[in-house]
C-alpha atoms as a PDB file:
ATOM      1  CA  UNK A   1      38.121 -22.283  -9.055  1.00  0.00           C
ATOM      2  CA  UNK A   2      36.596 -20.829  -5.875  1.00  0.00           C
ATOM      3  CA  UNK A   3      36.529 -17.052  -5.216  1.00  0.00           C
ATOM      4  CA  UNK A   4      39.094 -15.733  -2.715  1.00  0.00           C
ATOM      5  CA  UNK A   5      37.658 -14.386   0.198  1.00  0.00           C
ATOM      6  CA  UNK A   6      36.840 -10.282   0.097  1.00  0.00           C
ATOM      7  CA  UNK A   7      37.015  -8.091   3.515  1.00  0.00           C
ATOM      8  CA  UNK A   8      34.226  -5.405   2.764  1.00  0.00           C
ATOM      9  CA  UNK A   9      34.691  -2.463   5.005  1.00  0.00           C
ATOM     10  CA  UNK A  10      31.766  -0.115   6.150  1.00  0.00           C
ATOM     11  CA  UNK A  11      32.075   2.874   7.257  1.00  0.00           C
ATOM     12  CA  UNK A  12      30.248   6.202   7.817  1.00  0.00           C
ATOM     13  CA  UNK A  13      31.016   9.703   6.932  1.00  0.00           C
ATOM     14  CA  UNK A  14      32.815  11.658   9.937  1.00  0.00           C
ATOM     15  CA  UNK A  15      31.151  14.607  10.800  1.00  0.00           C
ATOM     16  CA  UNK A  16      34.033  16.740   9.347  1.00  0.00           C
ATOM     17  CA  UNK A  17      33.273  15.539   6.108  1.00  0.00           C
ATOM     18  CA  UNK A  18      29.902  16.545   6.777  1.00  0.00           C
ATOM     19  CA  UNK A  19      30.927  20.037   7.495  1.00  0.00           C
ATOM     20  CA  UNK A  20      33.380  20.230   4.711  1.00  0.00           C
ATOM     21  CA  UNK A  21      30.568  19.635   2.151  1.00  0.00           C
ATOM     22  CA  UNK A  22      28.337  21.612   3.499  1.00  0.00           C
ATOM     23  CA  UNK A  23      30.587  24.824   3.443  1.00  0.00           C
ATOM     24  CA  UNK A  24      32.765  23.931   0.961  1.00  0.00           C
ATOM     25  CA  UNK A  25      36.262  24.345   3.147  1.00  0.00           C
ATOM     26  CA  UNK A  26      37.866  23.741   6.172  1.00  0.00           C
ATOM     27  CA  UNK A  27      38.178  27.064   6.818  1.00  0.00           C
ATOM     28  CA  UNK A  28      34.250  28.221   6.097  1.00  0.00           C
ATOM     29  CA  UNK A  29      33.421  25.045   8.141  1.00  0.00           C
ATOM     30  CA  UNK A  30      35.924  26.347  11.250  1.00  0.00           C
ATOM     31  CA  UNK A  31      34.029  29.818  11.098  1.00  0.00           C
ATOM     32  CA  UNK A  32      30.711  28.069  11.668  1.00  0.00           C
ATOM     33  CA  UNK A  33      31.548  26.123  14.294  1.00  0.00           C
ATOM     34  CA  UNK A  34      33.460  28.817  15.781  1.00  0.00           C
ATOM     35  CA  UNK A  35      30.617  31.805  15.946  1.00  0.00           C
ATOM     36  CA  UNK A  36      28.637  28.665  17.928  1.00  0.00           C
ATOM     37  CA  UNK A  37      31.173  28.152  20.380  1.00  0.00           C
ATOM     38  CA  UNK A  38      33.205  25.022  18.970  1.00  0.00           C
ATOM     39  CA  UNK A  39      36.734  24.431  17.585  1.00  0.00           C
ATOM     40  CA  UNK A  40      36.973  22.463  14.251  1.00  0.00           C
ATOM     41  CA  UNK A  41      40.167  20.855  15.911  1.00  0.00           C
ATOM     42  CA  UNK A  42      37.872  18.547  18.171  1.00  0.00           C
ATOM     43  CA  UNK A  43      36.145  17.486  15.213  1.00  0.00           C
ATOM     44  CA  UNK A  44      38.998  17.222  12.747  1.00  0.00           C
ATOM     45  CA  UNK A  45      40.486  15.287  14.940  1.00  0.00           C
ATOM     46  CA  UNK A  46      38.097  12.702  15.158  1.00  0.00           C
ATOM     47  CA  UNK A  47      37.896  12.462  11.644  1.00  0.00           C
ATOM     48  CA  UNK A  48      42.030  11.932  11.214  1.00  0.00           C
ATOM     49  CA  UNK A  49      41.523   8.913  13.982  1.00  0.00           C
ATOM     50  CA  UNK A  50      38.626   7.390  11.697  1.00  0.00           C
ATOM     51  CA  UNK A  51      41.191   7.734   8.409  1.00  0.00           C
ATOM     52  CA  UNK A  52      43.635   6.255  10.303  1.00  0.00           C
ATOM     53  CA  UNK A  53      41.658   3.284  11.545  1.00  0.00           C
ATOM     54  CA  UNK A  54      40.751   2.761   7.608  1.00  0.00           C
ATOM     55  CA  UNK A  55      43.994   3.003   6.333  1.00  0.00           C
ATOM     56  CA  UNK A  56      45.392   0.421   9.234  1.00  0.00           C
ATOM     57  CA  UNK A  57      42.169  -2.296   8.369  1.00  0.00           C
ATOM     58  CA  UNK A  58      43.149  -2.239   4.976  1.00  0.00           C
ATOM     59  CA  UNK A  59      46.773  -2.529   5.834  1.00  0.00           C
ATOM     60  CA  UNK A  60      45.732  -5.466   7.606  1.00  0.00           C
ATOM     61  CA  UNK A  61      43.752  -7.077   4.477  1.00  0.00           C
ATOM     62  CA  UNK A  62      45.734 -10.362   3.278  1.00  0.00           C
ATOM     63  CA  UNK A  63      47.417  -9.752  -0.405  1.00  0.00           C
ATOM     64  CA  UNK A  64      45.181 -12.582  -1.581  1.00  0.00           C
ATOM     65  CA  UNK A  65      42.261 -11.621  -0.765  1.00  0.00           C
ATOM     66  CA  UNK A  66      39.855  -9.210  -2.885  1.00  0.00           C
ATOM     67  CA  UNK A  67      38.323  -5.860  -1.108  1.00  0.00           C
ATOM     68  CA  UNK A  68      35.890  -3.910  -1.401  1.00  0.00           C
ATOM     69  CA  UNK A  69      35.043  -0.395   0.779  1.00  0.00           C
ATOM     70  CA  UNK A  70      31.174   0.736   1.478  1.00  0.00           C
ATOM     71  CA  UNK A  71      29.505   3.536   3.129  1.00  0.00           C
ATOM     72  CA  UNK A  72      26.689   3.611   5.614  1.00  0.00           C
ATOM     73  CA  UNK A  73      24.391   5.598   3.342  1.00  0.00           C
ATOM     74  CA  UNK A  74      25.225   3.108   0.286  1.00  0.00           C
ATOM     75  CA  UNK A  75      24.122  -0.151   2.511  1.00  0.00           C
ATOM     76  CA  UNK A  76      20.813  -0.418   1.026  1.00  0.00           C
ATOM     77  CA  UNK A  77      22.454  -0.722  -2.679  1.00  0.00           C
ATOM     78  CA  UNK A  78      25.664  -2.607  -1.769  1.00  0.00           C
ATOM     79  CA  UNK A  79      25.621  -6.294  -3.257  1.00  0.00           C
ATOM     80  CA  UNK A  80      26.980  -8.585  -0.409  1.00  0.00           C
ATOM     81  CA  UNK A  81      28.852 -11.893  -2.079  1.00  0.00           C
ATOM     82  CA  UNK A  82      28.897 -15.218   0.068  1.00  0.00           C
ATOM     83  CA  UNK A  83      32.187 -15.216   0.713  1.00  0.00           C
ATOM     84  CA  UNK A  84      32.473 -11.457   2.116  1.00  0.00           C
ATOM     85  CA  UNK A  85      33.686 -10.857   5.549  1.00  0.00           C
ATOM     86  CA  UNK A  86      32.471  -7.838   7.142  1.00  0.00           C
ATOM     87  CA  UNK A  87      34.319  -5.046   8.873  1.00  0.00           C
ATOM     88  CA  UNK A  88      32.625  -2.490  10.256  1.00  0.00           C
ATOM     89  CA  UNK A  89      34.913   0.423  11.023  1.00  0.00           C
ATOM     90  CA  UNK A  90      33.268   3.372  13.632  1.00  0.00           C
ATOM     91  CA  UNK A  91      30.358   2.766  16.075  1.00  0.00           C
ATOM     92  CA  UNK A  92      28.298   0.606  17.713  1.00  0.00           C
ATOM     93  CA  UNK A  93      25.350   1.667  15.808  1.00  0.00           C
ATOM     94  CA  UNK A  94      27.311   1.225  12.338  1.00  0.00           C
ATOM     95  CA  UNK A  95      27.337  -2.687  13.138  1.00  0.00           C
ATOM     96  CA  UNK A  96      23.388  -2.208  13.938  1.00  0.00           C
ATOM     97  CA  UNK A  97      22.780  -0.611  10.781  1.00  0.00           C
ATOM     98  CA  UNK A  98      25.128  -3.238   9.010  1.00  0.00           C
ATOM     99  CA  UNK A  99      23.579  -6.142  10.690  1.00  0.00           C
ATOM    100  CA  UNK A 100      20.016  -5.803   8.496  1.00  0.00           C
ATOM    101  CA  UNK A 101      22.050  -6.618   5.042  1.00  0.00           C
ATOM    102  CA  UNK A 102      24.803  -9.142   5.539  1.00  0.00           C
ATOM    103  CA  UNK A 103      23.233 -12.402   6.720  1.00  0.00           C
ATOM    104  CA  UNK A 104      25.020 -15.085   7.873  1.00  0.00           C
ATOM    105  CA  UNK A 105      28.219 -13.289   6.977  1.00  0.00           C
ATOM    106  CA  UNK A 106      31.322 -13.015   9.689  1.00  0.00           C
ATOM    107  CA  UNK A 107      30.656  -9.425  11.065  1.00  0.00           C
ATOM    108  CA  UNK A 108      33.837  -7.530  13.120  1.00  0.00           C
ATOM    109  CA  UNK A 109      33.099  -4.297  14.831  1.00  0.00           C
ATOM    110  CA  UNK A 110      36.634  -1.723  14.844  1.00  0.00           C
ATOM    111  CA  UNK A 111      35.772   1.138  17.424  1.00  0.00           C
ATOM    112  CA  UNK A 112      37.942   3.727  16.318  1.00  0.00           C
ATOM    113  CA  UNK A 113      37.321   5.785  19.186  1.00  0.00           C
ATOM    114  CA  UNK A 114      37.806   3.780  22.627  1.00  0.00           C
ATOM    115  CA  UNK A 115      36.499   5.647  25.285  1.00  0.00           C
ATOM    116  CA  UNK A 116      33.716   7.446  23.611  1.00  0.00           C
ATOM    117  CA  UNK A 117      31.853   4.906  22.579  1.00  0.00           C
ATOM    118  CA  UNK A 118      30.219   1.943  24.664  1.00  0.00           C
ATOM    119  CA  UNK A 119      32.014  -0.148  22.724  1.00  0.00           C
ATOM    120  CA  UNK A 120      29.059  -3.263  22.722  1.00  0.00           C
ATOM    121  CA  UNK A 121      29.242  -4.194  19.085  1.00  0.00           C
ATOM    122  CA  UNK A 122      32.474  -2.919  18.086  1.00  0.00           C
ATOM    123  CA  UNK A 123      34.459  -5.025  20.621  1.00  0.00           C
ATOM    124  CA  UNK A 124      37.981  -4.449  18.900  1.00  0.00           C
ATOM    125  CA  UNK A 125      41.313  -2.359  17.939  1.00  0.00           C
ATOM    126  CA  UNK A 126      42.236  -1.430  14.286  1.00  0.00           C
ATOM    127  CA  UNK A 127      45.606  -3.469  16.008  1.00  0.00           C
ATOM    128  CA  UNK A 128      43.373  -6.713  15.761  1.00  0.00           C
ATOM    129  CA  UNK A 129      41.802  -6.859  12.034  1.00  0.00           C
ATOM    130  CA  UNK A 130      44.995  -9.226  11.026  1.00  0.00           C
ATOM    131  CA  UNK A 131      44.651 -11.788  13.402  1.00  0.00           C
ATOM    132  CA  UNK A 132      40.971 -11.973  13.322  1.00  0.00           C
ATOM    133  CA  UNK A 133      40.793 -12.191   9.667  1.00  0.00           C
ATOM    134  CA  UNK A 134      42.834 -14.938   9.726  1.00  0.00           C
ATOM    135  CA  UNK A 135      40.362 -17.333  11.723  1.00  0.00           C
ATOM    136  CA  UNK A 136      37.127 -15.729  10.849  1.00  0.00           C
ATOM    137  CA  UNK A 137      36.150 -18.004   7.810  1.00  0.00           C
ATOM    138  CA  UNK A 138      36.765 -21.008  10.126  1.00  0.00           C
ATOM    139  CA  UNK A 139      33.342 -21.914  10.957  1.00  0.00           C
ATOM    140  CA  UNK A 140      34.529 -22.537  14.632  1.00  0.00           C
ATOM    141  CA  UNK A 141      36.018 -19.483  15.238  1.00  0.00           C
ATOM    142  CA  UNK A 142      34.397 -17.663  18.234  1.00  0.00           C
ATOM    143  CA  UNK A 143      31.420 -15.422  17.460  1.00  0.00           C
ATOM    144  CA  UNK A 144      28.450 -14.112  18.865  1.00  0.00           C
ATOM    145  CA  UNK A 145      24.930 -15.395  17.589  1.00  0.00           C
ATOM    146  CA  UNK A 146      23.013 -12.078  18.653  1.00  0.00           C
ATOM    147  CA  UNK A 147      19.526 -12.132  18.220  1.00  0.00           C
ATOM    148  CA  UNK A 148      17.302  -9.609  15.764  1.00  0.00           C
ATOM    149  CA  UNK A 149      14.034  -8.589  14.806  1.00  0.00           C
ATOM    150  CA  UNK A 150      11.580  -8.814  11.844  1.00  0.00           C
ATOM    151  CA  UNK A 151       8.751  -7.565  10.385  1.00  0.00           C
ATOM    152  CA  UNK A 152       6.774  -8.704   7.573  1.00  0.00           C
ATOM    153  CA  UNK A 153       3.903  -7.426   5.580  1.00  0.00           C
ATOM    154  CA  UNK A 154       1.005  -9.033   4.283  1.00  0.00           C
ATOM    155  CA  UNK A 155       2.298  -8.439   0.596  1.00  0.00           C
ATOM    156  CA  UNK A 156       5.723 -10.121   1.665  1.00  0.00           C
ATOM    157  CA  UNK A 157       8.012  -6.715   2.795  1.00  0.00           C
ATOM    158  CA  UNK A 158      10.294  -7.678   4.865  1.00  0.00           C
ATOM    159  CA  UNK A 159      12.818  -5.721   7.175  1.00  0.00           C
ATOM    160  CA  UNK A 160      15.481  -7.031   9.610  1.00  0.00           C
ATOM    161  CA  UNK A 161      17.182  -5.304  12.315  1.00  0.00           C
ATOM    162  CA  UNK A 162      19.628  -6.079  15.096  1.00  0.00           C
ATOM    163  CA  UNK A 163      18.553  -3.412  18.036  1.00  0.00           C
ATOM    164  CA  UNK A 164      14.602  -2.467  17.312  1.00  0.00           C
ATOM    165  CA  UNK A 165      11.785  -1.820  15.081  1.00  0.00           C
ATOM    166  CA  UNK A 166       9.854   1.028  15.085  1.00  0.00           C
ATOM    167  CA  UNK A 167       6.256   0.685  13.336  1.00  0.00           C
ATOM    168  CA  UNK A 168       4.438   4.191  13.563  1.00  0.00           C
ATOM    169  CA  UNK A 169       3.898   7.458  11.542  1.00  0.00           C
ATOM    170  CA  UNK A 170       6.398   9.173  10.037  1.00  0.00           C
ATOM    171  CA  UNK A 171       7.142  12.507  11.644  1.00  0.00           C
ATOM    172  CA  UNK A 172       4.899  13.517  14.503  1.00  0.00           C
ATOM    173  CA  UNK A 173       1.679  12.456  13.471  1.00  0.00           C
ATOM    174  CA  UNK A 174      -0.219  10.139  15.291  1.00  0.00           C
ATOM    175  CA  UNK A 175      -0.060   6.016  14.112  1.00  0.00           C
ATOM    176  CA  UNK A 176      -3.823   4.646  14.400  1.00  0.00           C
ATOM    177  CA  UNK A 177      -4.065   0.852  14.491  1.00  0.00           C
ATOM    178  CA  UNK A 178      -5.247  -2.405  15.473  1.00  0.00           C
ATOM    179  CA  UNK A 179      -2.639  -4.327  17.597  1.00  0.00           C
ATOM    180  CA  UNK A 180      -2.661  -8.108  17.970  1.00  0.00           C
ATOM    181  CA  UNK A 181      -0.908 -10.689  19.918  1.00  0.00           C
ATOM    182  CA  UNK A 182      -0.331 -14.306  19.208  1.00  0.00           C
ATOM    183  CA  UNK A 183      -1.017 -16.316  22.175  1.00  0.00           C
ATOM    184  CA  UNK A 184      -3.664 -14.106  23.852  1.00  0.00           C
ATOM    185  CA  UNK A 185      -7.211 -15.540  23.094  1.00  0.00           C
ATOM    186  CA  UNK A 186      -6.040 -13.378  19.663  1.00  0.00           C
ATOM    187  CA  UNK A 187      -6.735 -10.029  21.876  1.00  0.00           C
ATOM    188  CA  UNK A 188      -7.244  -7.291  19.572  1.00  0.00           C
ATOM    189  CA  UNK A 189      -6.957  -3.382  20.275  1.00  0.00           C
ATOM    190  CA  UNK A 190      -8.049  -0.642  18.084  1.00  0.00           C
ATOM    191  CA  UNK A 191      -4.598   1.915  19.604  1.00  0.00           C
ATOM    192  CA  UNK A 192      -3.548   5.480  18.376  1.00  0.00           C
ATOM    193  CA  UNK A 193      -0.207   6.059  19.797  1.00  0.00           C
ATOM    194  CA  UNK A 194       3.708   7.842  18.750  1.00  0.00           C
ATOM    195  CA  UNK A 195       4.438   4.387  17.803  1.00  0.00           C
ATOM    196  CA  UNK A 196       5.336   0.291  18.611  1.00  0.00           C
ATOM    197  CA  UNK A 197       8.233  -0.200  19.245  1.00  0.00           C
ATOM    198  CA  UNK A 198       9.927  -3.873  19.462  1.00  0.00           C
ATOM    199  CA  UNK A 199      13.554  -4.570  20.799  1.00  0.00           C
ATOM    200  CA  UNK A 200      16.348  -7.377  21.363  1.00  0.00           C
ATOM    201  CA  UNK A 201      18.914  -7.865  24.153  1.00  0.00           C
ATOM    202  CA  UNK A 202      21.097  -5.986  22.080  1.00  0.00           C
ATOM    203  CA  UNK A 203      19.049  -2.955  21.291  1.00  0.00           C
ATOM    204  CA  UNK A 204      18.443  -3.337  25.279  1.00  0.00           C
ATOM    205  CA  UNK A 205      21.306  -1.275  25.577  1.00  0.00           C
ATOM    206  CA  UNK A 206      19.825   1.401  24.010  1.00  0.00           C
ATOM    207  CA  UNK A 207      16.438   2.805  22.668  1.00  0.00           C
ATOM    208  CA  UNK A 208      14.811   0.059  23.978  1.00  0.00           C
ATOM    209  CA  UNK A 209      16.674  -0.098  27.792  1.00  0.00           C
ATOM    210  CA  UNK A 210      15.309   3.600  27.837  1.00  0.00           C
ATOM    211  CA  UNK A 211      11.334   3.264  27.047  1.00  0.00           C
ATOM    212  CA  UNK A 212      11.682   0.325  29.878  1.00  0.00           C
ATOM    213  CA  UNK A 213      13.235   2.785  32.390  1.00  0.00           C
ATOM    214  CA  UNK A 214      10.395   5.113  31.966  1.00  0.00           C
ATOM    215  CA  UNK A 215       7.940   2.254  32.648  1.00  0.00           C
ATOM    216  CA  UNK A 216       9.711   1.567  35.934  1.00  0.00           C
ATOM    217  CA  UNK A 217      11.771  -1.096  34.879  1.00  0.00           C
ATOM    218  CA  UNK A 218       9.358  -3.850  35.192  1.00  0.00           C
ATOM    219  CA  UNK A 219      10.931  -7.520  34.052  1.00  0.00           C
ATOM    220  CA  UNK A 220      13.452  -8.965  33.079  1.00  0.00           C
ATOM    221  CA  UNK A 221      15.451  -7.254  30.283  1.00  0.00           C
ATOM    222  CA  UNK A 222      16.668  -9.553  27.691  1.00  0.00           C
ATOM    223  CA  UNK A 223      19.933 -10.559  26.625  1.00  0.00           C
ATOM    224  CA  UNK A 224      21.630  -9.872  23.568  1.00  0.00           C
ATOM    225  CA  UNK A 225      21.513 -14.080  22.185  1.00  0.00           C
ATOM    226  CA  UNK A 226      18.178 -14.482  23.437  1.00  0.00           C
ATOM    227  CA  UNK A 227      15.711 -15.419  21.707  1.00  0.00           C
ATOM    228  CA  UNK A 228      12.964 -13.058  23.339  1.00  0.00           C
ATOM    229  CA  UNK A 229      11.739  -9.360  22.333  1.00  0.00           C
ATOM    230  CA  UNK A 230      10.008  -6.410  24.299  1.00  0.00           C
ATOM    231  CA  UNK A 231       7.701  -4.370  22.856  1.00  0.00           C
ATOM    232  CA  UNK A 232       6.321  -1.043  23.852  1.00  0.00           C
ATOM    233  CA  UNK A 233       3.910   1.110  22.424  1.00  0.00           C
ATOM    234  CA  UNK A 234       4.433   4.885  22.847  1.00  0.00           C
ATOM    235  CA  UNK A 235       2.278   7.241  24.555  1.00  0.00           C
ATOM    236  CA  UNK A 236      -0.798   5.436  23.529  1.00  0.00           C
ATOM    237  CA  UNK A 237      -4.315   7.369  23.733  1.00  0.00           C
ATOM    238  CA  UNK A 238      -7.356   6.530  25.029  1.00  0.00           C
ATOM    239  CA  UNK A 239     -10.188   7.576  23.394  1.00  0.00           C
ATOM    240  CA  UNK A 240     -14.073   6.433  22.994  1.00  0.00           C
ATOM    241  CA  UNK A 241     -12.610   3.798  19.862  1.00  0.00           C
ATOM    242  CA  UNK A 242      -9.140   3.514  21.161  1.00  0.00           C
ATOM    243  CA  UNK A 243      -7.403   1.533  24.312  1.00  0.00           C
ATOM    244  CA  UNK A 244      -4.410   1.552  26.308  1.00  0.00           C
ATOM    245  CA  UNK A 245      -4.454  -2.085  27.693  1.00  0.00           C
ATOM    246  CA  UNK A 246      -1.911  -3.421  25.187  1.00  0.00           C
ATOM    247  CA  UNK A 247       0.666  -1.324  25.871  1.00  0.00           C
ATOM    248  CA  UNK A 248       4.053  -3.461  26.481  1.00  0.00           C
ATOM    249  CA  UNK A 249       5.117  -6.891  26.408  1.00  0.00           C
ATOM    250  CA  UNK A 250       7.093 -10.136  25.693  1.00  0.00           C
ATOM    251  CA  UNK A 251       7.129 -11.697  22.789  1.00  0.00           C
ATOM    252  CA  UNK A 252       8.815 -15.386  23.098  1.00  0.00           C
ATOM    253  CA  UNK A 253      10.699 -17.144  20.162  1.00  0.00           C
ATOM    254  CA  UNK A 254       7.633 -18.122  17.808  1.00  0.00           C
ATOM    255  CA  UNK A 255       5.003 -15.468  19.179  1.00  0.00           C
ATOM    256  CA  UNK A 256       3.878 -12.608  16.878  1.00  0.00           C
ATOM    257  CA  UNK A 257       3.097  -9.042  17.365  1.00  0.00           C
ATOM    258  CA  UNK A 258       0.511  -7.945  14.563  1.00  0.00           C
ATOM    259  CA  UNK A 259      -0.702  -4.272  13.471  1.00  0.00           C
ATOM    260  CA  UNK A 260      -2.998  -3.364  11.205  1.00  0.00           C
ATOM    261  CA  UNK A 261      -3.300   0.216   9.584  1.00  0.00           C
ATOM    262  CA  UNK A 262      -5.834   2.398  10.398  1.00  0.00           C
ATOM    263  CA  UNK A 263      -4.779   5.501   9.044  1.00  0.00           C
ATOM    264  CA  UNK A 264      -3.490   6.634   5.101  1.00  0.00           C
ATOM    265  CA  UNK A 265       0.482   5.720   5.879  1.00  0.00           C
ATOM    266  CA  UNK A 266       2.776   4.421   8.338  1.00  0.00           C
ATOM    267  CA  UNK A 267       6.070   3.332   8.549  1.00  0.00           C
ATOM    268  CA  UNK A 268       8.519   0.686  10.036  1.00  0.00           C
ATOM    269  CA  UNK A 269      12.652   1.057   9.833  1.00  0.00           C
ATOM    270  CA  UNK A 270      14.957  -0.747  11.776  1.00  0.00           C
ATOM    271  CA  UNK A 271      18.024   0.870  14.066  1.00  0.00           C
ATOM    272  CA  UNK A 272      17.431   4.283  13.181  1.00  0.00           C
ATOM    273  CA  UNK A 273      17.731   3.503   8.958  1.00  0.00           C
ATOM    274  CA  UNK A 274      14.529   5.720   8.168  1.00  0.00           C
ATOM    275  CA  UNK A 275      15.579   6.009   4.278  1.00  0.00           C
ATOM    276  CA  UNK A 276      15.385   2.261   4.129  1.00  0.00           C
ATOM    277  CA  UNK A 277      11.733   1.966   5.489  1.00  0.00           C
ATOM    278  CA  UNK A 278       8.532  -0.175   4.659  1.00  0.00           C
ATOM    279  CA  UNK A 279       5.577   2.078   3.438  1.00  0.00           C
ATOM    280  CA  UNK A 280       2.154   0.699   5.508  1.00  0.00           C
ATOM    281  CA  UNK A 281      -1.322   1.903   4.240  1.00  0.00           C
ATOM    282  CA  UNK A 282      -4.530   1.452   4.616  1.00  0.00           C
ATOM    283  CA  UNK A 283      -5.511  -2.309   6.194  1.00  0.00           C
ATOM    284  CA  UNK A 284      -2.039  -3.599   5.287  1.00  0.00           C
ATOM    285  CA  UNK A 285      -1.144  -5.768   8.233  1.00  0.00           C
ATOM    286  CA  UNK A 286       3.085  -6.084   9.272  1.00  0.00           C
ATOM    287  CA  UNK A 287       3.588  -9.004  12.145  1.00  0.00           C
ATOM    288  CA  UNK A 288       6.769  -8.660  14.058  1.00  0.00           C
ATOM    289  CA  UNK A 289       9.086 -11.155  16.120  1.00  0.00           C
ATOM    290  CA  UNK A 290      12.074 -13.009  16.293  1.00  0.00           C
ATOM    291  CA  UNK A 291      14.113 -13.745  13.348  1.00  0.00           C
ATOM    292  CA  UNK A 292      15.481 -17.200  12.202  1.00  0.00           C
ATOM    293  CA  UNK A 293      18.735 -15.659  11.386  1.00  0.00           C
ATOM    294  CA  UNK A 294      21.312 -14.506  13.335  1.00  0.00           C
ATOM    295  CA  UNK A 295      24.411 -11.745  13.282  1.00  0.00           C
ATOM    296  CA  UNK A 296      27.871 -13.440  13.535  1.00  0.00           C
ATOM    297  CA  UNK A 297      29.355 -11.296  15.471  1.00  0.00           C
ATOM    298  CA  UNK A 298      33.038 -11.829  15.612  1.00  0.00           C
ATOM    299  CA  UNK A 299      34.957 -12.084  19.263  1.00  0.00           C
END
């Protein structure tokens, strides 16, 4: 007998909750915010919309099928079952951070705040969960294929993001590094920089739409299903052993973007999930470029 389906919802903790925990009431948390200026109402607020939205997505669950609730921070140790449908209930960023862990798993993005936020990834109303959940685990039913990213280490790490990688030193050191390109006569260049950072069409709304403004909006920004990347490495330094002349890029559908360490640790995370990072070190080399799998995103 087959499983019945189970709507996993993600979520993330409101910044009221945040508050609350920090200063152990509502009221010590309104006196902070109020000797800097801000009313706890604005934020309480926001977090009674967000309890709402939950409580109407799980309203919205059918009888038969199982459920199961996760938060953002718990990702990383959250066992995902094939026949899960994801709902991710907040942000656009939540679906980003969601998008790394589910696979080829439906994915439908609640905003729970229309008008605040863009509103890119999560594309519907708390109103819609019922309808959509009925046609999601039809294998026609309409959905985005969005594009992501992925890095992998010589000793088989592997990370997978929807928006961008970021391979580079953790705090505000500087990353030192040999960069390589697939498809270049194997050009090589011995970099220390902030940072590489590589992007899809999606995260072309964001961190990575920004870095290409700065560079003065040269080419053609990708879109969110192709199957390109841009890559951009971050205040890079010349020096008598380091260059600049690698410094941004395409990378097509089967091209690679290679970096070798050159320095005691680096790092790569995907969309912003620094507690979920790969640890680089010394001559480790992480290549970086489209992924074979896709994010269903629900429409």
């Amino acid at each position: 007998m087959s499983l019945a389906p189970r709507a996993v919802v993600v979520h993330r903790t409101t910044e009221y909750e945040e508050l609350v925990a920090r200063h152990g009431t509502h009221g010590q948390a309104a006196f902070f915010l109020a000797s800097r200026g801000r009313d706890i109402a604005e934020v309480a607020e926001r977090h009674h919309r967000m309890r709402r939205a939950l409580a109407e997505v799980a309203a919205a669950v059918p009888l038969n099928w199982r459920r199961a609730q996760v938060e953002r921070a718990d990702l990383d140790r959250f066992l995902f079952a094939p026949q899960d449908v994801v709902i991710a209930v907040g942000q656009d960023g939540l679906v980003a951070n969601v998008a790394q862990y589910v696979g080829a798993r439906p994915v439908i993005g609640v905003d729970t705040d229309p008008g605040r936020h863009p509103g890119v990834l999560v594309r519907h109303r708390p109103a819609d969960v019922a309808r959509l959940l009925s046609v999601t685990l039809d294998a026609r039913a309409d959905a985005d294929e969005l594009t992501m990213v992925e890095a992998v280490t010589d000793d088989a790490q592997r990370l997978v993001a929807l928006n961008e990688i970021y391979v580079g030193a953790a705090g505000h050191r500087t990353a030192r590094y040999l960069l390589g390109l697939d498809g270049d006569g194997g050009a090589v260049e011995a970099q220390a920089s902030s940072g590489v950072l590589i992007g899809t069409g999606t995260g072309a709304t964001g961190w990575i739409r920004s870095v290409w403004q700065e560079r003065g909006g040269a080419g053609r920004l990708p879109g969110p299903t192709d199957e390109r990347l841009l890559w951009f490495v971050r205040e890079a330094w010349p020096s008598p052993v380091t260059g600049t002349r690698l410094s941004a890029g395409e990378l097509a559908a089967t091209a690679r973007l290679s970096l070798t360490v050159e320095s005691e640790r680096l790092v790569a995370f995907g969309d912003g999930m620094e507690a979920d990072s790969l640890e680089l070190t010394w001559g480790q080399t992480i290549r970086v470029g489209v992924c074979a799998e896709r994010l269903r995103l629900i429409v």
